[in-house]
C-alpha atoms as a PDB file:
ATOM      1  CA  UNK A   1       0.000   0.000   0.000  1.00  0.00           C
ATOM      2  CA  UNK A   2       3.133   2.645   0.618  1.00  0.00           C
ATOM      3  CA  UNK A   3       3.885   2.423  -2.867  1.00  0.00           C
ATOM      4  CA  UNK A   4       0.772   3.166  -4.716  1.00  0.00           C
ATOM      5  CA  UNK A   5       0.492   6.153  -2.208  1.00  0.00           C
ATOM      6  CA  UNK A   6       3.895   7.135  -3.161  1.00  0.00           C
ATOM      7  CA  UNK A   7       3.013   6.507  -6.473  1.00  0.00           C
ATOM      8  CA  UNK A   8       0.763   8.970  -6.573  1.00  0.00           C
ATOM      9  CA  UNK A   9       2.238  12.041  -4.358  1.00  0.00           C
ATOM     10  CA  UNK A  10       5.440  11.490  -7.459  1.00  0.00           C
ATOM     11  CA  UNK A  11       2.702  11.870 -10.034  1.00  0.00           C
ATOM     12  CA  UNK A  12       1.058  15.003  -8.326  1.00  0.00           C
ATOM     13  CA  UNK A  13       4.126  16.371  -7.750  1.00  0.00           C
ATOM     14  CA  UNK A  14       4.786  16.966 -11.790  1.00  0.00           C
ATOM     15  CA  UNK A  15       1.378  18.663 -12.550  1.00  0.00           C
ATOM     16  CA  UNK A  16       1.575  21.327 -14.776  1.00  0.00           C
ATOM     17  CA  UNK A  17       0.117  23.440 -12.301  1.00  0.00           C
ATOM     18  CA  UNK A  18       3.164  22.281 -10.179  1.00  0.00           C
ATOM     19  CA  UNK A  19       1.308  23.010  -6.924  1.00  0.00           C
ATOM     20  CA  UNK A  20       2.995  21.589  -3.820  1.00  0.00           C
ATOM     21  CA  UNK A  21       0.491  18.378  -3.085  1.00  0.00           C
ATOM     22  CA  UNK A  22      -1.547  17.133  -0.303  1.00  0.00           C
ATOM     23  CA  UNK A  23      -2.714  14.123   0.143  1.00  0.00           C
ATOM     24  CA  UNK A  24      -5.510  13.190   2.818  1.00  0.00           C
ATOM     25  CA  UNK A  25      -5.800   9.768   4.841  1.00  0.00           C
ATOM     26  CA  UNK A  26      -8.948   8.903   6.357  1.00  0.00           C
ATOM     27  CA  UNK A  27      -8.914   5.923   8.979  1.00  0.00           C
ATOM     28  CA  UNK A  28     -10.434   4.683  12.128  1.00  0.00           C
ATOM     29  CA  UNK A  29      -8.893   5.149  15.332  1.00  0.00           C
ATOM     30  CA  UNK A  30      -6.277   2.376  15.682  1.00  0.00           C
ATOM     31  CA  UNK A  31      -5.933   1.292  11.897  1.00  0.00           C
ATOM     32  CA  UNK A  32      -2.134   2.328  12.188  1.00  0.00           C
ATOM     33  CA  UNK A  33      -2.788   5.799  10.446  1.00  0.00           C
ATOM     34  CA  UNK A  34       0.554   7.396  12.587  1.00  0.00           C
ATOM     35  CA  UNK A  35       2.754   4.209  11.641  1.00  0.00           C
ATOM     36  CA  UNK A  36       1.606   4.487   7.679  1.00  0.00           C
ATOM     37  CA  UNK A  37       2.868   8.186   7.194  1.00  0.00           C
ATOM     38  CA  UNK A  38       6.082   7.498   9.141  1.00  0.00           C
ATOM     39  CA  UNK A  39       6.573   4.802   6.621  1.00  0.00           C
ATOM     40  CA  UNK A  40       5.663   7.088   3.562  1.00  0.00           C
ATOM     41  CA  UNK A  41       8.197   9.510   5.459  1.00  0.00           C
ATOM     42  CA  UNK A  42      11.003   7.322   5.325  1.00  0.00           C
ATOM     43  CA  UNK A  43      10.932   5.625   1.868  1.00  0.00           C
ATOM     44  CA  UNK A  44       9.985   8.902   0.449  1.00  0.00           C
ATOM     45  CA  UNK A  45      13.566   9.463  -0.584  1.00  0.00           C
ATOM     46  CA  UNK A  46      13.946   7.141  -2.208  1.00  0.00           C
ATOM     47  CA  UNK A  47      11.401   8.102  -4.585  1.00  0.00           C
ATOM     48  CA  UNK A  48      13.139  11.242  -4.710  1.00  0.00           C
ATOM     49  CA  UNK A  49      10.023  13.264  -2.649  1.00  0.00           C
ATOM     50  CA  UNK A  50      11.112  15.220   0.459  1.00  0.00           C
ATOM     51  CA  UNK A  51       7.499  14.333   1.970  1.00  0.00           C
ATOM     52  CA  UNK A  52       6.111  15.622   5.542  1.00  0.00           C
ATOM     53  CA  UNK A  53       3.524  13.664   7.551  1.00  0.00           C
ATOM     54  CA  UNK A  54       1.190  15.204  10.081  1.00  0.00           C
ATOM     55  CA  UNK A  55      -1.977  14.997  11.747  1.00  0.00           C
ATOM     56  CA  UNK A  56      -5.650  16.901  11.966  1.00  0.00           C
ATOM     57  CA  UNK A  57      -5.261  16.304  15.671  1.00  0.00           C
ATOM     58  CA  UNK A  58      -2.157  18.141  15.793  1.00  0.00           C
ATOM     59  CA  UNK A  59      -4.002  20.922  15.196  1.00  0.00           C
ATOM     60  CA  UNK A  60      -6.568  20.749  17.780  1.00  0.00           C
ATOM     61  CA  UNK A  61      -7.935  24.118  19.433  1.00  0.00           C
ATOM     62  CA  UNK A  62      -6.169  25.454  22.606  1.00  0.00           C
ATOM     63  CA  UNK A  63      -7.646  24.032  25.832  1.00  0.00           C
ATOM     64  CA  UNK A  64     -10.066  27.354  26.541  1.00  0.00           C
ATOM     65  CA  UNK A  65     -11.372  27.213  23.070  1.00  0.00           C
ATOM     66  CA  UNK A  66     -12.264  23.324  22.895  1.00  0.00           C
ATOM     67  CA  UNK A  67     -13.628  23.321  26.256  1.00  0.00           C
ATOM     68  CA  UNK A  68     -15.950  25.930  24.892  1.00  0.00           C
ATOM     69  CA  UNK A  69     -16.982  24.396  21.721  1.00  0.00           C
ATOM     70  CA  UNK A  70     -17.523  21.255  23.496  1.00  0.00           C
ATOM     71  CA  UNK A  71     -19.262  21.810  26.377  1.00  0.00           C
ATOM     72  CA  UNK A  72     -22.217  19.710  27.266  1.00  0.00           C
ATOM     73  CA  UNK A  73     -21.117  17.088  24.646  1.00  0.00           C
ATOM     74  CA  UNK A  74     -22.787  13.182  25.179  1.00  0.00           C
ATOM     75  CA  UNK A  75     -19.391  11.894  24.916  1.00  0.00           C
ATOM     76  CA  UNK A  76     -17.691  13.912  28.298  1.00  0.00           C
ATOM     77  CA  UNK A  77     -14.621  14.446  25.801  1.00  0.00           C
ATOM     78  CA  UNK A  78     -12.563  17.745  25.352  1.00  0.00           C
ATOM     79  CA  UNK A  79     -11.013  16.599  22.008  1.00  0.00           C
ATOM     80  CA  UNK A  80     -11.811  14.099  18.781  1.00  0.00           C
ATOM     81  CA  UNK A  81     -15.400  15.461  17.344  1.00  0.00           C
ATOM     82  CA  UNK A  82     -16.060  18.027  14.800  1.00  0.00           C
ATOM     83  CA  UNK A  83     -14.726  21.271  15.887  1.00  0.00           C
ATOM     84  CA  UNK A  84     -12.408  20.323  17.968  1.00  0.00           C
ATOM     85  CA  UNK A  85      -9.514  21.195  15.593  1.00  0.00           C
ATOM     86  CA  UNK A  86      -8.581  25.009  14.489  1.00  0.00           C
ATOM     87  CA  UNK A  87      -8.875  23.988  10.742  1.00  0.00           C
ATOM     88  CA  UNK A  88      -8.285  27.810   9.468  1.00  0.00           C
ATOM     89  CA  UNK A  89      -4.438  27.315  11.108  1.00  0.00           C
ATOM     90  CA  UNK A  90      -3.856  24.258   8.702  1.00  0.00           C
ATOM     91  CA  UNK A  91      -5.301  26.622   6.110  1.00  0.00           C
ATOM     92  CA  UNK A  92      -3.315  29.320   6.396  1.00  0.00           C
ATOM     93  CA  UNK A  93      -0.149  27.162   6.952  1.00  0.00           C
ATOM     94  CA  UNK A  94      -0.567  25.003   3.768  1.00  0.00           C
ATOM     95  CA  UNK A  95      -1.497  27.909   1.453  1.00  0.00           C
ATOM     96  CA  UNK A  96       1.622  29.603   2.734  1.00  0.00           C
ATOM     97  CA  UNK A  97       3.978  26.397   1.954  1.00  0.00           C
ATOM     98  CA  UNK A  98       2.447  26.605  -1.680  1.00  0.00           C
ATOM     99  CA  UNK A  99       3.536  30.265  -1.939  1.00  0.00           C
ATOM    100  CA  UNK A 100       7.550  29.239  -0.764  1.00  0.00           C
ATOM    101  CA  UNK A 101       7.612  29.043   2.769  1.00  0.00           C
ATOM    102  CA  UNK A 102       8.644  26.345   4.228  1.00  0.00           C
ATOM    103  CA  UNK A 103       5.933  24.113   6.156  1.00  0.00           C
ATOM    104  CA  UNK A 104       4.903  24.902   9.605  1.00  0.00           C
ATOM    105  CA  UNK A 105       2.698  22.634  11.380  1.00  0.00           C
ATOM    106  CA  UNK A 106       1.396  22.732  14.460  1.00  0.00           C
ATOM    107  CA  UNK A 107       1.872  20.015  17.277  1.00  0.00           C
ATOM    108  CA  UNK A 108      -0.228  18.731  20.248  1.00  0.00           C
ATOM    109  CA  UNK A 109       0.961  17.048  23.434  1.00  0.00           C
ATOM    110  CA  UNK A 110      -2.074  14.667  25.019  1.00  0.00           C
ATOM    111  CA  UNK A 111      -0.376  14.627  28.205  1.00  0.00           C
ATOM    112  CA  UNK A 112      -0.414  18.130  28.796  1.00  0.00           C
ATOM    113  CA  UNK A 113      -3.005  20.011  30.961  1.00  0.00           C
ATOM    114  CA  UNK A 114      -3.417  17.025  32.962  1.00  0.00           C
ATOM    115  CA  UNK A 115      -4.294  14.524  29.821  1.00  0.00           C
ATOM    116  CA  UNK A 116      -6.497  16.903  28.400  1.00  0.00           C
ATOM    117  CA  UNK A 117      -3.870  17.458  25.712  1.00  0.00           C
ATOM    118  CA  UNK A 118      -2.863  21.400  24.300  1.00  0.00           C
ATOM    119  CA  UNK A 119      -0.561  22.682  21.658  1.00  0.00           C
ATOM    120  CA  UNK A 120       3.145  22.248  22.205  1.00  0.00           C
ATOM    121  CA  UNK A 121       4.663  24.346  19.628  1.00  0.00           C
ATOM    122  CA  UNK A 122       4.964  23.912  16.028  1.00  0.00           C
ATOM    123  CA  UNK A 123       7.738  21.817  13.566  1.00  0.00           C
ATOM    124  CA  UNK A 124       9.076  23.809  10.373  1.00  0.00           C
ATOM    125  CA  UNK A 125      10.700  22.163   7.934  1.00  0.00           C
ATOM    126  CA  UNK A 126      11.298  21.938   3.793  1.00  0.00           C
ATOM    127  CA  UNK A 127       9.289  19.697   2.449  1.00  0.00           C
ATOM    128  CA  UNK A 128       7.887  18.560  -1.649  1.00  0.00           C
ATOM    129  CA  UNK A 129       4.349  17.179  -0.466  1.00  0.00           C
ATOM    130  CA  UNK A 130       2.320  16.598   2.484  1.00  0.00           C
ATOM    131  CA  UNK A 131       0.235  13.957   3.635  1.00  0.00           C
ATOM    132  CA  UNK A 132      -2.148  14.669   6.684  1.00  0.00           C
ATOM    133  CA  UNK A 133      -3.940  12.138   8.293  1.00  0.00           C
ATOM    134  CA  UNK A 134      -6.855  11.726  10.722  1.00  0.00           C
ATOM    135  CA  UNK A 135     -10.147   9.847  11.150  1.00  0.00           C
ATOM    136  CA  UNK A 136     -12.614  12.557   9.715  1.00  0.00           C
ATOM    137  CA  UNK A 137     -10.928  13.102   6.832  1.00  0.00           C
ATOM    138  CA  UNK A 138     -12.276  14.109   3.732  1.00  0.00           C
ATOM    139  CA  UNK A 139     -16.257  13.630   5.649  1.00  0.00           C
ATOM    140  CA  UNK A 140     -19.327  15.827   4.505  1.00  0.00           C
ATOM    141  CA  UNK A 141     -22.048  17.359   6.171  1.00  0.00           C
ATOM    142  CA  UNK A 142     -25.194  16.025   5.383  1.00  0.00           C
ATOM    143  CA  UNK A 143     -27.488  18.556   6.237  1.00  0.00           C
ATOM    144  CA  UNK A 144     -30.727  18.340   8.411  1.00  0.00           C
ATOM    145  CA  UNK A 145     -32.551  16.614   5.722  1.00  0.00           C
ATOM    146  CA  UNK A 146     -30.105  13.511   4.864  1.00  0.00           C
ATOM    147  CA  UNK A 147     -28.872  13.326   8.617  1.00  0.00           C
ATOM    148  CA  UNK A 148     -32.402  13.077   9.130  1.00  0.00           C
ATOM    149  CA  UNK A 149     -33.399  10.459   5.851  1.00  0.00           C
ATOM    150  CA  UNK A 150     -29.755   8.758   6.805  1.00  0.00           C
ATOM    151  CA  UNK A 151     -30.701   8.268  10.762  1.00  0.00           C
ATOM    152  CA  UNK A 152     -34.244   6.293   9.814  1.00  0.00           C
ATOM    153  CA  UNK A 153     -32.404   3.916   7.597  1.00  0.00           C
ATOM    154  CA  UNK A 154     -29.802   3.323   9.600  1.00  0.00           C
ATOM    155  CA  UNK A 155     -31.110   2.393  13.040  1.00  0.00           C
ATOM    156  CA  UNK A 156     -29.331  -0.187  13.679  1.00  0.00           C
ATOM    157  CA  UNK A 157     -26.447   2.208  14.546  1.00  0.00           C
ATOM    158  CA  UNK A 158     -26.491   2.324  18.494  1.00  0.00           C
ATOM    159  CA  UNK A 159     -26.877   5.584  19.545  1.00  0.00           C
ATOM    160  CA  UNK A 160     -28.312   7.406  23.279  1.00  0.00           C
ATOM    161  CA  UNK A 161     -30.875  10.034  22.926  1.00  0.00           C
ATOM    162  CA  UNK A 162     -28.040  12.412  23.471  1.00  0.00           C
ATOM    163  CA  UNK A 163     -25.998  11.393  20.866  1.00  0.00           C
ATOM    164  CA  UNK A 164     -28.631  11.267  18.277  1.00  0.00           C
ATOM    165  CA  UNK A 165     -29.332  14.776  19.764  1.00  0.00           C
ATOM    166  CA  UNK A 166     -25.980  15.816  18.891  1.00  0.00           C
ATOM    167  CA  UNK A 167     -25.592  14.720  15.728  1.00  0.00           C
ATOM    168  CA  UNK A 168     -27.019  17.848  13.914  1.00  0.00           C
ATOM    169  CA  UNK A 169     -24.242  20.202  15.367  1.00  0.00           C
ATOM    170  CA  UNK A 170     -21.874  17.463  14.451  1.00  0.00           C
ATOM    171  CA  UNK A 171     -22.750  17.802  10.875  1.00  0.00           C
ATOM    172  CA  UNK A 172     -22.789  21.343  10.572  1.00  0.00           C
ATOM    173  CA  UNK A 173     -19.052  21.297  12.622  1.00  0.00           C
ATOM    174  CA  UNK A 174     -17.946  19.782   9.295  1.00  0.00           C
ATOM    175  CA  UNK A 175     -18.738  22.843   7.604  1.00  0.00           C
ATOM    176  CA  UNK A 176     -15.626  23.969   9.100  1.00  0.00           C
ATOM    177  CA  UNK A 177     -13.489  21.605   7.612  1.00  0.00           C
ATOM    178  CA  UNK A 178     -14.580  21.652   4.034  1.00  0.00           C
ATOM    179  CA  UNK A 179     -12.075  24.462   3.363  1.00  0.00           C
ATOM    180  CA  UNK A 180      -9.246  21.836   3.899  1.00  0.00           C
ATOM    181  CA  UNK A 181     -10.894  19.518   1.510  1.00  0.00           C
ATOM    182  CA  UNK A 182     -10.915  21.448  -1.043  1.00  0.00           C
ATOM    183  CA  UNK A 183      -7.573  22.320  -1.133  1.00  0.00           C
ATOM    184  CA  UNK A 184      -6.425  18.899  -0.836  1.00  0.00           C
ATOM    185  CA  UNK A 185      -5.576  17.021  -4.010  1.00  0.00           C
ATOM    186  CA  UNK A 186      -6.903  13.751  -2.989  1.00  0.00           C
ATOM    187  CA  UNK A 187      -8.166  11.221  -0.425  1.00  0.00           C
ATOM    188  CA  UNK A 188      -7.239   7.846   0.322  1.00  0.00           C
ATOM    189  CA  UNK A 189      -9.157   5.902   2.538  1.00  0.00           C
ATOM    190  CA  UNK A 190      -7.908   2.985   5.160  1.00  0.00           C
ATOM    191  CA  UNK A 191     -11.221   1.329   5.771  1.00  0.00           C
ATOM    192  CA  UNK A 192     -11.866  -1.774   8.556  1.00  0.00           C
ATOM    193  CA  UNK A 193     -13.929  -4.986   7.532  1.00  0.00           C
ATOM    194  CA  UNK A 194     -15.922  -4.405  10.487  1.00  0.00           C
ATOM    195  CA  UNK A 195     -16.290  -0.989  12.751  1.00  0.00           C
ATOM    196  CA  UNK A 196     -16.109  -2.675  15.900  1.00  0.00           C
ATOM    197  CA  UNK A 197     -12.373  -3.614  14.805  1.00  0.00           C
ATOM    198  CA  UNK A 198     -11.858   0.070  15.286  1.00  0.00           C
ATOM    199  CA  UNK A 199     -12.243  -0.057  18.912  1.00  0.00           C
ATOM    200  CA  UNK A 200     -10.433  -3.052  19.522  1.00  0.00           C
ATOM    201  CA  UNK A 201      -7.394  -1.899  17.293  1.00  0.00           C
ATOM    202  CA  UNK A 202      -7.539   1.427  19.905  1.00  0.00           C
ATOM    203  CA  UNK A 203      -7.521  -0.678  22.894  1.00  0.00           C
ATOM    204  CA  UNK A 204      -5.145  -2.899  22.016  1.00  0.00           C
ATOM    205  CA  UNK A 205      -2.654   0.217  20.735  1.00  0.00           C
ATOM    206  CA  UNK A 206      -3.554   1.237  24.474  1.00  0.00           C
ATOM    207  CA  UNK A 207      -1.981  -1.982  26.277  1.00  0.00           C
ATOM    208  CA  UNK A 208       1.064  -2.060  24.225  1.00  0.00           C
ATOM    209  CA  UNK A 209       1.894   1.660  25.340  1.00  0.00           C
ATOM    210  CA  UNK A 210       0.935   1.199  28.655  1.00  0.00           C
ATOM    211  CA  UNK A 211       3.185  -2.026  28.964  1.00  0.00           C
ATOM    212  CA  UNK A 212       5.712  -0.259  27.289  1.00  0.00           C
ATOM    213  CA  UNK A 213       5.555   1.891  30.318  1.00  0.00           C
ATOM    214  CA  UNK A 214       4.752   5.471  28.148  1.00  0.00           C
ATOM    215  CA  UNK A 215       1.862   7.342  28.818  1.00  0.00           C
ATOM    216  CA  UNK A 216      -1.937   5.789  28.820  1.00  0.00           C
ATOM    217  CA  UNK A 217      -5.463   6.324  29.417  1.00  0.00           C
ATOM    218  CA  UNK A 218      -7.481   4.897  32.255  1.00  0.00           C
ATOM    219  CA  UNK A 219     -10.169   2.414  30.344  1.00  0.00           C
ATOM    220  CA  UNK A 220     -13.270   4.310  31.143  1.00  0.00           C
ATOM    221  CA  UNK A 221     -11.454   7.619  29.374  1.00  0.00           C
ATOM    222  CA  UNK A 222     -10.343   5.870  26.193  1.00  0.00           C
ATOM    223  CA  UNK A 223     -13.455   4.814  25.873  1.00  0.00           C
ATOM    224  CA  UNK A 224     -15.412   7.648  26.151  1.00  0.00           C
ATOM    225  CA  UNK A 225     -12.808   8.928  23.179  1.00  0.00           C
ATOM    226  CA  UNK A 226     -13.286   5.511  20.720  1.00  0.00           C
ATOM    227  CA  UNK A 227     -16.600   5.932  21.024  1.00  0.00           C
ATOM    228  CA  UNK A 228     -16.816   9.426  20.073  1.00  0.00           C
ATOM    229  CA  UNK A 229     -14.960   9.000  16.806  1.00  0.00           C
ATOM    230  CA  UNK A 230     -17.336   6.496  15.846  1.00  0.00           C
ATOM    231  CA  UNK A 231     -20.582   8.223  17.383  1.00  0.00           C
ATOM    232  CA  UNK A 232     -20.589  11.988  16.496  1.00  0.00           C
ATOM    233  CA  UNK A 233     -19.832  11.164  12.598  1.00  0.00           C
ATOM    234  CA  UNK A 234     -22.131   7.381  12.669  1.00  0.00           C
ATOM    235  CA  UNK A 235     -19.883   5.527  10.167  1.00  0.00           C
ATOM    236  CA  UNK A 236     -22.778   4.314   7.683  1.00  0.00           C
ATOM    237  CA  UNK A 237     -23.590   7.889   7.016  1.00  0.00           C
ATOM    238  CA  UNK A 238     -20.005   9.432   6.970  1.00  0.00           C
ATOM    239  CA  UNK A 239     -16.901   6.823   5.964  1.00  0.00           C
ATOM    240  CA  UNK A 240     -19.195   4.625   4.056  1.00  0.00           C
ATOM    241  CA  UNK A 241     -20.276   7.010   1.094  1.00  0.00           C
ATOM    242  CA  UNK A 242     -16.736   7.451   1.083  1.00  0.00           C
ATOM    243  CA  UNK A 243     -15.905   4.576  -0.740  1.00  0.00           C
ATOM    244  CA  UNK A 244     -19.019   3.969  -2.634  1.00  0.00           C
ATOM    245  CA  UNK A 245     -18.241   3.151  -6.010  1.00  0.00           C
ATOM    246  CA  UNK A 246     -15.152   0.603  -5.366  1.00  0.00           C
ATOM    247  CA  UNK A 247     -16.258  -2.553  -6.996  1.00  0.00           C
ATOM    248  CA  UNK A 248     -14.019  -4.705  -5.170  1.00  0.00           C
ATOM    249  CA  UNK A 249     -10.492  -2.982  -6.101  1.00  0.00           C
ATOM    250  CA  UNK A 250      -8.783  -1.792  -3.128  1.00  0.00           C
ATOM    251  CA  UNK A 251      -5.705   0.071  -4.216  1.00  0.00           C
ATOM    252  CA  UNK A 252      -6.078   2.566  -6.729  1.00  0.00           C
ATOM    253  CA  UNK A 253      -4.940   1.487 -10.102  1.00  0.00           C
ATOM    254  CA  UNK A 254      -2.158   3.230 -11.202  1.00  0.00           C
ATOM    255  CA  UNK A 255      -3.915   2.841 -14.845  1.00  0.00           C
ATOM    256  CA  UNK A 256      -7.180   4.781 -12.926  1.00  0.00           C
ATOM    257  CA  UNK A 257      -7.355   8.626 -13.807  1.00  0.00           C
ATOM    258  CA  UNK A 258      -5.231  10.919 -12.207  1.00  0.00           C
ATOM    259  CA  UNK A 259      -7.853  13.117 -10.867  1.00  0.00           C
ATOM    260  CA  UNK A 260      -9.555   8.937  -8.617  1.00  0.00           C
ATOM    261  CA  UNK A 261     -13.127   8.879  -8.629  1.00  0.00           C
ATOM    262  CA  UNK A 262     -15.153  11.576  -7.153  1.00  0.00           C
ATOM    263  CA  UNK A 263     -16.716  10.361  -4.181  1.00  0.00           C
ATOM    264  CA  UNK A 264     -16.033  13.272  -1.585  1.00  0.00           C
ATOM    265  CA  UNK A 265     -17.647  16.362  -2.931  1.00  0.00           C
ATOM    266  CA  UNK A 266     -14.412  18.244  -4.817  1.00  0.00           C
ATOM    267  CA  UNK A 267     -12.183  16.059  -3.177  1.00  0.00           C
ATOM    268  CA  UNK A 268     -11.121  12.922  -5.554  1.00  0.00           C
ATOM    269  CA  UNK A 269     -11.365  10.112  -3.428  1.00  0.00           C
ATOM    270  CA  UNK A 270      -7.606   7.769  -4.949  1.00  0.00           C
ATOM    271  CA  UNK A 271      -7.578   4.876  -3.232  1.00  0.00           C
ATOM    272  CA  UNK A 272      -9.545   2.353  -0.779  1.00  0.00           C
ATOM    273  CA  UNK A 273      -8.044  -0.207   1.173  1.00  0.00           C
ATOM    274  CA  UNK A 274     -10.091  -2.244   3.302  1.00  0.00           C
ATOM    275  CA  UNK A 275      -7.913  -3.738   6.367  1.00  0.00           C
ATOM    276  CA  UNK A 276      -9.004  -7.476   8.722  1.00  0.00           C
ATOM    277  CA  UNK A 277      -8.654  -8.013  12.068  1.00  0.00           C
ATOM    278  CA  UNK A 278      -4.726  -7.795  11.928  1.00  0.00           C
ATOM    279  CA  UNK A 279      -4.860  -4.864   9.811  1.00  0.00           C
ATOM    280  CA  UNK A 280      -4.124  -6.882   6.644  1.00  0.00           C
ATOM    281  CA  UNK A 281      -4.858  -5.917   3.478  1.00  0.00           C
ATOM    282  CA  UNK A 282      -7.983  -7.744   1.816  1.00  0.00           C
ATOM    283  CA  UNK A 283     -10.686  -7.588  -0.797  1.00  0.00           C
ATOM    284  CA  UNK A 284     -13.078  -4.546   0.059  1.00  0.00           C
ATOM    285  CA  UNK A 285     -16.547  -5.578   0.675  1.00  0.00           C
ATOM    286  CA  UNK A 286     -19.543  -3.633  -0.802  1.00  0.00           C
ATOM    287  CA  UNK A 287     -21.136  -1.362   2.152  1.00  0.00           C
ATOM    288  CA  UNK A 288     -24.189  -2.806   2.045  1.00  0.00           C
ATOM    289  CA  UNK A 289     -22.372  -6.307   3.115  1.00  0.00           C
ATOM    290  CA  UNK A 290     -21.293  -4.966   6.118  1.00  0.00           C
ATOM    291  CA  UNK A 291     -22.642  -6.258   9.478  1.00  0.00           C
ATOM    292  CA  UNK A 292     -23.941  -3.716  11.174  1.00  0.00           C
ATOM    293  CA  UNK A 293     -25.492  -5.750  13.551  1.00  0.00           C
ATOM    294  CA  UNK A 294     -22.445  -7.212  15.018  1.00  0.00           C
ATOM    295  CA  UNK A 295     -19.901  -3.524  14.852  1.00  0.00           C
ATOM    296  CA  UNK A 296     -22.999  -1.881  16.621  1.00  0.00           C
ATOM    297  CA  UNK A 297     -23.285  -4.430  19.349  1.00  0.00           C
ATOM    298  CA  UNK A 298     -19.236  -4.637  19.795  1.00  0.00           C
ATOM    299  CA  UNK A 299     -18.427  -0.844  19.788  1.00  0.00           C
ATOM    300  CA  UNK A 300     -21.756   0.449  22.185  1.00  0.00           C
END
């Protein structure tokens, strides 16, 4: 999978246009999102690409400012949803990089403010193309209509009262983000067999930090955050749609057009690849072949 995404940063890179690229990657919490750009990181080189990896949640508000946004939420959480991340920064900070500077991004420290997490600086460095990865990437609002239409279809998704309450000021949070999106030249989309893998994945990321004695989260706190990853934006009516149209081919052909399919609004959506239990690469199932009985059970 590093090599297709490669692959494609080298072709975007010699656009006519030659605009510095960014590349989005959307995954759950736990698919090994952080491990796949630190690979793309070091065999960029070798490709010839100077490439810098970051994430959305590196760019989450200062501590005042989320506690604000998110007070009241079902979840008890001071970071993860929809507006919980100062998306005009990464803006600002990308368009700048385009015009010559060199790339500043921000950086957040969860252990901070005692492990409600707040900025810790920024990083600067030269870089070709950027890949930026987080779980909401590349996600639409619906509006109050579909959210609505999406929620009676799908009620199999467990959800409390106040979640389901929630869920409108979710959707219109992604307003926010949609400026990101579309200066982003694509998407490419880690995806699990099964959503309840997500929180398993997360937990069991947990255990091996904590026995590698660095800094964890009690149980009941991590999963207040799983859960809100996979409760403010409800999977089936937010990841799904985003890879809608993927007959069964999980990396994008290098043969596909340059410009992937459009599944994300203005933002081409590249490549798909669905991950099992151990994370390993497999044959992407339609969406409508996903259980939803057994990821709803698992994850509420």
């Amino acid at each position: 999978m590093v090599q297709p995404l490669l692959a494609h940063l080298a072709d975007l890179q010699i656009r006519p246009d030659q605009r510095r690229p960014v590349l989005l990657l959307n995954g759950p919490v736990g698919a090994g999102k952080s491990t796949l750009v630190k690979q793309l990181a070091s065999l960029a080189p070798a490709q010839g690409l100077s490439l810098a990896v970051g994430s959305i949640d590196d760019a989450y508000l200062p501590l005042p400012e989320r506690l604000n946004r998110l007070e009241g939420n079902p979840f008890g959480v001071t970071r993860v949803p929809p507006g919980s991340h100062d998306v005009d920064l990464l803006v600002d900070r990308i368009e700048a990089w385009r015009g010559g500077s060199s790339l500043r991004l921000p950086r957040f420290d969860k252990t901070l403010a005692a492990g409600q997490g707040d900025r810790c600086g920024d990083t600067e460095e030269a870089a070709d193309a950027l890949v930026l990865e987080g779980w909401l990437m590349g996600c639409r609002p619906l509006g109050q209509h579909a959210l609505a239409m999406g929620l009676a279809r799908r009620q199999d998704w467990d959800l409390s009262e106040a979640e389901r309450n929630w869920l409108p000021r979710w959707d219109r949070e992604l307003e926010r983000y949609q400026p990101l999106w579309r200066i982003a030249d694509g998407l490419w989309v880690l995806r699990p067999r099964h959503w309840s893998l997500a929180r398993r994945w997360r937990f069991q990321a947990e255990a091996r930090q904590r026995r590698a004695g660095g800094a964890w989260l009690a149980p009941e706190e991590l999963e207040r955050l799983v859960r809100s990853s996979l409760h403010s934006l409800p999977p089936p009516l937010y990841q799904d749609p985003l890879v809608e149209g993927f007959d069964g081919g999980i990396e994008a052909n290098r043969d596909r057009s340059p410009s992937g399919i459009d599944l994300a609004g203005d933002l081409p959506v590249l490549g798909v690849t669905q991950l099992d239990g151990r994370r390993r690469w497999e044959l992407l199932d339609h969406p409508a072949q996903l259980s939803l009985s057994s990821s709803s059970s698992a994850i509420g």
